[in-house]
N, C-alpha and C. Protein backbone atom coordinates (compact mmCIF):
# COMPACT_ATOMS: atom_id res chain seq x y z
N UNK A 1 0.81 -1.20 0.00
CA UNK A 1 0.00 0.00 0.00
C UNK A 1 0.85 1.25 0.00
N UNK A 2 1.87 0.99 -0.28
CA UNK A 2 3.06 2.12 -0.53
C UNK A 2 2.54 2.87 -1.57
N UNK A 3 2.80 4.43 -1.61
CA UNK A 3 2.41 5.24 -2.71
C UNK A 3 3.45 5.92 -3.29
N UNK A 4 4.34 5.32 -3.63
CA UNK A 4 5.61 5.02 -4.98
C UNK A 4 5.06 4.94 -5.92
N UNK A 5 6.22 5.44 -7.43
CA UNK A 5 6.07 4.98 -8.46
C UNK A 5 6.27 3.27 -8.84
N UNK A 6 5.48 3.06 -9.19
CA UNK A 6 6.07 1.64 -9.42
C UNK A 6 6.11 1.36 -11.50
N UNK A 7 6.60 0.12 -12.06
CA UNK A 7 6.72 -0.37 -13.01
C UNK A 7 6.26 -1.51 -13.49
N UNK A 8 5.63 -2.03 -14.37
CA UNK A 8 5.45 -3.59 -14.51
C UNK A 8 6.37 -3.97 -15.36
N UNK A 9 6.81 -5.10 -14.81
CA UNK A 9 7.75 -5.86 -15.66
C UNK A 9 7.34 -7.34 -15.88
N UNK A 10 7.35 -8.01 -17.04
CA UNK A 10 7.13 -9.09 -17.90
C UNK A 10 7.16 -10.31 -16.50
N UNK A 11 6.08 -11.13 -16.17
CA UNK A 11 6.53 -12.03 -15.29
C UNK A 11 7.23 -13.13 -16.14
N UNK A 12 7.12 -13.53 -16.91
CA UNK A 12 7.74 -14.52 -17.99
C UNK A 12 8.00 -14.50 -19.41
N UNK A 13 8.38 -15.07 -20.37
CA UNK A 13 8.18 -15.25 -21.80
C UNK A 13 7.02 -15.31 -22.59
N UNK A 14 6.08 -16.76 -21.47
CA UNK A 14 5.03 -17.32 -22.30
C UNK A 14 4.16 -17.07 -21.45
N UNK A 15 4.17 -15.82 -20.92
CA UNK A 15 2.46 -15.26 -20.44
C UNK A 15 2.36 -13.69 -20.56
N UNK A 16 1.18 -13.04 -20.46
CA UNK A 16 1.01 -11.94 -20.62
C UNK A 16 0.90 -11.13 -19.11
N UNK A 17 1.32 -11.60 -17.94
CA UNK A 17 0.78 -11.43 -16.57
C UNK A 17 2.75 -10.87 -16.63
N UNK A 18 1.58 -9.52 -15.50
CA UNK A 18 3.35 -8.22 -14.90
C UNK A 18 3.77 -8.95 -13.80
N UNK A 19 4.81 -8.77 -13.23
CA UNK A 19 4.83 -8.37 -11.93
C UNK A 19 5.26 -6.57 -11.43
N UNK A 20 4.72 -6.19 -10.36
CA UNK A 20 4.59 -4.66 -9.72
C UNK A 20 6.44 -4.79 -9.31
N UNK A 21 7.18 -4.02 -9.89
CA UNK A 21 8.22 -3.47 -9.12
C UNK A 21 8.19 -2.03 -8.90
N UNK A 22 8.96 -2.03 -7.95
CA UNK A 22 9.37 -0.74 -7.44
C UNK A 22 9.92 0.06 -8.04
N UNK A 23 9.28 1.24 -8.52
CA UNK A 23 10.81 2.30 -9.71
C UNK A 23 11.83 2.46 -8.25
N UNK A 24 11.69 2.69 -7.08
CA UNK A 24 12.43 2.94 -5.68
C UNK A 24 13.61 2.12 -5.46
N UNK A 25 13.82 1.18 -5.60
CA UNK A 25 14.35 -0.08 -5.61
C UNK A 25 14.08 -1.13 -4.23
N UNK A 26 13.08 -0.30 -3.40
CA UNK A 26 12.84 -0.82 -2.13
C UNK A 26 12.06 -2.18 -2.26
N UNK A 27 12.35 -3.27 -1.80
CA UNK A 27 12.66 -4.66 -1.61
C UNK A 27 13.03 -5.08 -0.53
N UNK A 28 11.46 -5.55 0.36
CA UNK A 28 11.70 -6.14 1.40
C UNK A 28 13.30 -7.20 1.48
N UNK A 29 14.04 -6.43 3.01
CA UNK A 29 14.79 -7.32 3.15
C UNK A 29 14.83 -8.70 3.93
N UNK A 30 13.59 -8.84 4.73
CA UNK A 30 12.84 -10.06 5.33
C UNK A 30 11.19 -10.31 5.28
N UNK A 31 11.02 -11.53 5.62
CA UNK A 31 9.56 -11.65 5.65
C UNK A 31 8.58 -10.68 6.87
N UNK A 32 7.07 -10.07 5.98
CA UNK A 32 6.75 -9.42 6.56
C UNK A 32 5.21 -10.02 7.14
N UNK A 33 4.81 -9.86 8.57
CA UNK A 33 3.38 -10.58 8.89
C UNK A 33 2.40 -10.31 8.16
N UNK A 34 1.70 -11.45 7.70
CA UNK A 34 0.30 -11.26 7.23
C UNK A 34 -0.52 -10.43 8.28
N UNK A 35 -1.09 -9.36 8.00
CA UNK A 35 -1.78 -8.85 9.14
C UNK A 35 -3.52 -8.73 9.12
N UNK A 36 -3.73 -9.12 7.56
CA UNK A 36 -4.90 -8.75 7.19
C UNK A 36 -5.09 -9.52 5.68
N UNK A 37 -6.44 -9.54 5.45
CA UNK A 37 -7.40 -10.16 4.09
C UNK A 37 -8.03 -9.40 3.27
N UNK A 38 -7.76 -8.90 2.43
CA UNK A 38 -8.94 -7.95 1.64
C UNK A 38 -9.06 -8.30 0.17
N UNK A 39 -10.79 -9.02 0.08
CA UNK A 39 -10.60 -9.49 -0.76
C UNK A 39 -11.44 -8.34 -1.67
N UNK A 40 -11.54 -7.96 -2.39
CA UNK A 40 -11.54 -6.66 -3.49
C UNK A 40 -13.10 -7.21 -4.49
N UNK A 41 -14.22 -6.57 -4.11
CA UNK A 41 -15.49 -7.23 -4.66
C UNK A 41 -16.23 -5.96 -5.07
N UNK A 42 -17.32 -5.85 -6.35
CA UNK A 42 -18.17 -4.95 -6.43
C UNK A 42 -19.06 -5.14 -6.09
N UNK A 43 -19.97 -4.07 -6.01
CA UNK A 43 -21.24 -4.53 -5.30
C UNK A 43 -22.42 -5.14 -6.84
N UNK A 44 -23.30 -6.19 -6.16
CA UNK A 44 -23.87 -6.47 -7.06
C UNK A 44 -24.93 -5.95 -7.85
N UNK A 45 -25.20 -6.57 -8.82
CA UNK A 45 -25.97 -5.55 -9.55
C UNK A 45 -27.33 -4.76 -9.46
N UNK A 46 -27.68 -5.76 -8.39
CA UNK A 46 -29.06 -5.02 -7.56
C UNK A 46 -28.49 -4.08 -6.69
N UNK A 47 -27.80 -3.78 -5.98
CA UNK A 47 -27.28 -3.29 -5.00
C UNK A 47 -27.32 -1.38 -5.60
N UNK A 48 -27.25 -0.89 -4.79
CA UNK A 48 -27.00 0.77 -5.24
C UNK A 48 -25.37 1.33 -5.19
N UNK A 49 -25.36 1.71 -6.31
CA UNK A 49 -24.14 1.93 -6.64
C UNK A 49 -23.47 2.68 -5.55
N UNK A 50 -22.44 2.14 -5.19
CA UNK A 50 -21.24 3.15 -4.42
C UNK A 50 -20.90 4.05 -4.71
N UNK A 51 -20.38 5.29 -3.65
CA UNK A 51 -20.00 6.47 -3.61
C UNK A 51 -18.47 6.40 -3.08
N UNK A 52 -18.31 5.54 -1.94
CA UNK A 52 -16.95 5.31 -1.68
C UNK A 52 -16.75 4.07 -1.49
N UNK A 53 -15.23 3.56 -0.75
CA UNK A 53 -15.02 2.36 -0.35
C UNK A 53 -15.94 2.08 0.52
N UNK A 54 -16.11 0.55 0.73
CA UNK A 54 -16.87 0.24 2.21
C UNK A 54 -16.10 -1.01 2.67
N UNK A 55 -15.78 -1.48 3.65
CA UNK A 55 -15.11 -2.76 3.97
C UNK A 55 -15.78 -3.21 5.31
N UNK A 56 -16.29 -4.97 4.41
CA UNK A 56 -17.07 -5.61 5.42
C UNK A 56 -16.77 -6.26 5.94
N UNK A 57 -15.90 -6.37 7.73
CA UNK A 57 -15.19 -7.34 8.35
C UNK A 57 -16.22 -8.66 8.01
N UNK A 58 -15.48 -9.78 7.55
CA UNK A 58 -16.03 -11.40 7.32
C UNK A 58 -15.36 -12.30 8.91
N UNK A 59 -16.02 -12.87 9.16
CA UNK A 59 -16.06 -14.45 10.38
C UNK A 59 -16.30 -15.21 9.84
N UNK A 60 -15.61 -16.39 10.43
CA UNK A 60 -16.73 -17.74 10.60
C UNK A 60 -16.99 -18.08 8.62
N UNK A 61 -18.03 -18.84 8.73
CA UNK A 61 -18.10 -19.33 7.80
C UNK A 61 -18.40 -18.16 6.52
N UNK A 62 -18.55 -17.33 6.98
CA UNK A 62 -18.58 -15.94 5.43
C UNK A 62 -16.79 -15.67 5.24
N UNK A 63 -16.28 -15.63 6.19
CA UNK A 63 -14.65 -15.58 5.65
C UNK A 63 -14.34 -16.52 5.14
N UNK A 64 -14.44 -17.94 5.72
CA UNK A 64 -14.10 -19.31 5.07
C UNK A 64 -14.15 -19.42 3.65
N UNK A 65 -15.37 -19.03 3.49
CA UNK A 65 -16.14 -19.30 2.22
C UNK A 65 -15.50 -17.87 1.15
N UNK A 66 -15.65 -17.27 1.57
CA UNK A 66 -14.82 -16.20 0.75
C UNK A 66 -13.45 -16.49 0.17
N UNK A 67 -12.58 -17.08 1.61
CA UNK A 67 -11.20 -17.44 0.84
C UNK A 67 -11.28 -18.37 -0.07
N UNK A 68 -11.95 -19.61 0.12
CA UNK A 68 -12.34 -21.17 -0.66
C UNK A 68 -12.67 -20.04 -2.64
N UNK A 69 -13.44 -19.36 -2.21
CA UNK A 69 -14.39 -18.85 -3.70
C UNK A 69 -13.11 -18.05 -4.14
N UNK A 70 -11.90 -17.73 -3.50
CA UNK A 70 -10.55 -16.50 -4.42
C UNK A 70 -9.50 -17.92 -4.48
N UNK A 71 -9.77 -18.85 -4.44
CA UNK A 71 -8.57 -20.04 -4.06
C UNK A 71 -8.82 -20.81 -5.00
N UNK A 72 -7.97 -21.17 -5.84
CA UNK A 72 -7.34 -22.07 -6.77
C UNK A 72 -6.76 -23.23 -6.68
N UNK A 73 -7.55 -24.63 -6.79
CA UNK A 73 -7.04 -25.77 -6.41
C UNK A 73 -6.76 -26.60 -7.78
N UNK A 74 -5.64 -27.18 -8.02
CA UNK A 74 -4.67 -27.89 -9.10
C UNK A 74 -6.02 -28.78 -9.02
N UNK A 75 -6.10 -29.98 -8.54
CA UNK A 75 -6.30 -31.12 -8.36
C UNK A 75 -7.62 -31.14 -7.48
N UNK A 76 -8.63 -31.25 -7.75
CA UNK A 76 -10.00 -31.21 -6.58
C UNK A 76 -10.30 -32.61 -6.50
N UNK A 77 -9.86 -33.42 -7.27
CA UNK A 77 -9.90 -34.80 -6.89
C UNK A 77 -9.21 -35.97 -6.22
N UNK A 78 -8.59 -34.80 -5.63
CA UNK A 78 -7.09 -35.56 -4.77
C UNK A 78 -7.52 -35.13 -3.02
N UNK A 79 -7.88 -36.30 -2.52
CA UNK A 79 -8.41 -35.86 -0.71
C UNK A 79 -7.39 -35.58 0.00
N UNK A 80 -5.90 -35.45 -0.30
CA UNK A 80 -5.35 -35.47 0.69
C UNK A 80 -5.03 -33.49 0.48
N UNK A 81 -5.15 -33.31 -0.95
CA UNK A 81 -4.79 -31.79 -1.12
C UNK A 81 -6.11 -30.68 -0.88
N UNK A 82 -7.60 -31.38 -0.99
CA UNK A 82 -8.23 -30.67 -0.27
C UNK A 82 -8.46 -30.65 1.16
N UNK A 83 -7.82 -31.63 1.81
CA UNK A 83 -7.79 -31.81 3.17
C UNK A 83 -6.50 -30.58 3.20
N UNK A 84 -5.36 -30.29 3.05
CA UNK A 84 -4.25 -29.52 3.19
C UNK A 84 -5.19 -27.90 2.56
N UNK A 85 -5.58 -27.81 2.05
CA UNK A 85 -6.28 -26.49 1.48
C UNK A 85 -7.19 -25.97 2.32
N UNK A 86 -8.39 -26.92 2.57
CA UNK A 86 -8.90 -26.52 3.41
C UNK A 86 -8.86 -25.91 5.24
N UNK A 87 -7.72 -27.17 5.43
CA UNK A 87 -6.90 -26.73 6.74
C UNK A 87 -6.34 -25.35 6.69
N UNK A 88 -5.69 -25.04 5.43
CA UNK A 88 -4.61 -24.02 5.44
C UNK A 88 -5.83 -22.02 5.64
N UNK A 89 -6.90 -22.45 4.68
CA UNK A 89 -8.09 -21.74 5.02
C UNK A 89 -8.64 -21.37 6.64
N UNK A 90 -8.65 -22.78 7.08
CA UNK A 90 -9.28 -22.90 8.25
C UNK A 90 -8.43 -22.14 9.31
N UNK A 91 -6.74 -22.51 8.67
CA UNK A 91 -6.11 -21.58 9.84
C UNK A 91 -6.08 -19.58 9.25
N UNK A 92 -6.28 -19.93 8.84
CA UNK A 92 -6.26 -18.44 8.11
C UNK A 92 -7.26 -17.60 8.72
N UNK A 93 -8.40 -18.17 8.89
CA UNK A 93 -9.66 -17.70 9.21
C UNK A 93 -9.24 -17.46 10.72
N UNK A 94 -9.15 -18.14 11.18
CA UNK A 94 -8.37 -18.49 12.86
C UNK A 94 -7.84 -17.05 13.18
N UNK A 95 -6.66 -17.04 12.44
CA UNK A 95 -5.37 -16.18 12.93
C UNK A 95 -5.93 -14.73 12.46
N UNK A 96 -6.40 -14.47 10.93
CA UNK A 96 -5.91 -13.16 10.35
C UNK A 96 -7.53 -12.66 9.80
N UNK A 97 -7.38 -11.32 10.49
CA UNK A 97 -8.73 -10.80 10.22
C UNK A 97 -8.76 -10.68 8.30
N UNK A 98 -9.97 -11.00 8.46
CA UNK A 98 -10.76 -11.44 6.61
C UNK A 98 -11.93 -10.19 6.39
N UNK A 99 -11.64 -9.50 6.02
CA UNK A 99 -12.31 -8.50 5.30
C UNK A 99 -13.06 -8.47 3.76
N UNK A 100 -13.92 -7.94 2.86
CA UNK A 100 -14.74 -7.95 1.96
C UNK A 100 -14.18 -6.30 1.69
N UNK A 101 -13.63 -6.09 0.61
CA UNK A 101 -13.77 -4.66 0.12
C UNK A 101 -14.35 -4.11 -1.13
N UNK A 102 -15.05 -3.16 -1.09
CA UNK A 102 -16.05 -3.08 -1.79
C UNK A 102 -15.78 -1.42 -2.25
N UNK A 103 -15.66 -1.81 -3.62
CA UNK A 103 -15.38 -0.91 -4.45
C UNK A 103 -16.05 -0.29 -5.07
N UNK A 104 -16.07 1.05 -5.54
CA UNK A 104 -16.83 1.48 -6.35
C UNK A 104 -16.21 1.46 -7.82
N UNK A 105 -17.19 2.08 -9.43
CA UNK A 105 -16.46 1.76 -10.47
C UNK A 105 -16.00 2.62 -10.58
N UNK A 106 -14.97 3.66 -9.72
CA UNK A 106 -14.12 4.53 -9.99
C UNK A 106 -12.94 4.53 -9.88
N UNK A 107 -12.23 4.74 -10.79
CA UNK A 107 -10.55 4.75 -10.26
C UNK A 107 -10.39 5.71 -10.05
N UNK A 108 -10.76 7.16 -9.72
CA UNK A 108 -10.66 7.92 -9.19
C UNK A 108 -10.75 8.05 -7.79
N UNK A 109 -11.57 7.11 -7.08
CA UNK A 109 -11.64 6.80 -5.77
C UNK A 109 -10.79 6.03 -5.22
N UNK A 110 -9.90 5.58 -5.55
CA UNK A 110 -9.04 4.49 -5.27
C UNK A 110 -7.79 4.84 -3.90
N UNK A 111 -7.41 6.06 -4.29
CA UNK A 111 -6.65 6.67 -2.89
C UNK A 111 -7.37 7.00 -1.94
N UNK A 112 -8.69 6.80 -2.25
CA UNK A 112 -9.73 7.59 -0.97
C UNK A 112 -9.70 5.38 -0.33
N UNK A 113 -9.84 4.47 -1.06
CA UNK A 113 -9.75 2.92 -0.73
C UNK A 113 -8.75 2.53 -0.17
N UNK A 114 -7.22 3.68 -0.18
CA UNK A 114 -6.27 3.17 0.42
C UNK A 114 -6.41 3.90 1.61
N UNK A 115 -6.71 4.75 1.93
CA UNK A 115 -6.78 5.71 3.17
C UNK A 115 -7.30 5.20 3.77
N UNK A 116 -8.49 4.52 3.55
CA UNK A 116 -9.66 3.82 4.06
C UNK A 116 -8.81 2.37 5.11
N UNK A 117 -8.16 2.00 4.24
CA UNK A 117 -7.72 0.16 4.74
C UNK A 117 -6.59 0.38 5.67
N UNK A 118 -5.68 2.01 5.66
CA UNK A 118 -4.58 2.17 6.18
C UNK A 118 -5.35 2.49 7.35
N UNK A 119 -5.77 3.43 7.41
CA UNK A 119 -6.64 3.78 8.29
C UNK A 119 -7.29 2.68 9.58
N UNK A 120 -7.74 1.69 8.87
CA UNK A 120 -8.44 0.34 9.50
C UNK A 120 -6.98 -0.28 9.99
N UNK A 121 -6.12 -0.40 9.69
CA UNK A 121 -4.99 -1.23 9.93
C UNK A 121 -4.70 -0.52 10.94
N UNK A 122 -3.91 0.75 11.26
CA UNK A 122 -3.86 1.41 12.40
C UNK A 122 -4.89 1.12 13.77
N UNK A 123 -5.79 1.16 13.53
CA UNK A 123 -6.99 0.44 14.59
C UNK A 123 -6.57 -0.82 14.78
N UNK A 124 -6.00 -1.40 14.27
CA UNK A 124 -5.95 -2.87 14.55
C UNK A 124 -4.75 -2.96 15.70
């Protein structure tokens, strides 16, 4: 949530996907705590359009289920890797607050979305 210039650079040959570097050259020099979940959602189409961010702390089985629905499993027919997936969820949910963020269709609002989550993190 740093507000640097940053660059995309080519993640590979044979795909079209960036990765975000730093124009700064700043590069974590150790691992940093997960402190938080935000999973990045619009509101639906019945719903009344947004004016700003809104972020909806998730529990319990609405976080669970949230991470399971952004999570990507190789193999769903293999019990021992949805047993390891699901555990790894289950501790997730446990440890690290799971949030819903809810966007509006503006990219103009988007620094008002970071203020918003920095903001929430400080409270924490």
């Amino acid at each position: 949530l740093g507000n640097h210039p940053v660059t995309l650079s080519g993640a590979a040959n044979y795909t079209s996907k960036c990765r975000i570097v730093s124009n700064t050259g700043q590069v974590p020099n150790s691992l940093r705590p997960l402190i938080a979940i935000y999973r990045v959602s619009r509101p639906a189409d019945e719903d009344p359009a947004l004016s700003t961010a809104r972020i909806e702390p998730l529990t319990g089985r609405k976080a669970f289920m949230e991470l399971v629905s952004a999570a990507y499993v190789l193999d769903v027919t293999e019990p021992a890797t949805l047993f390891r997936h699901f555990r790894c969820i289950e501790q997730l949910v446990a440890e690290i607050p799971i949030a819903r963020l809810l966007l509006p269709n503006d990219f103009a609002l988007l620094p008002a979305a970071r203020r918003l989550i920095l903001s929430e993190l400080k409270e924490a």
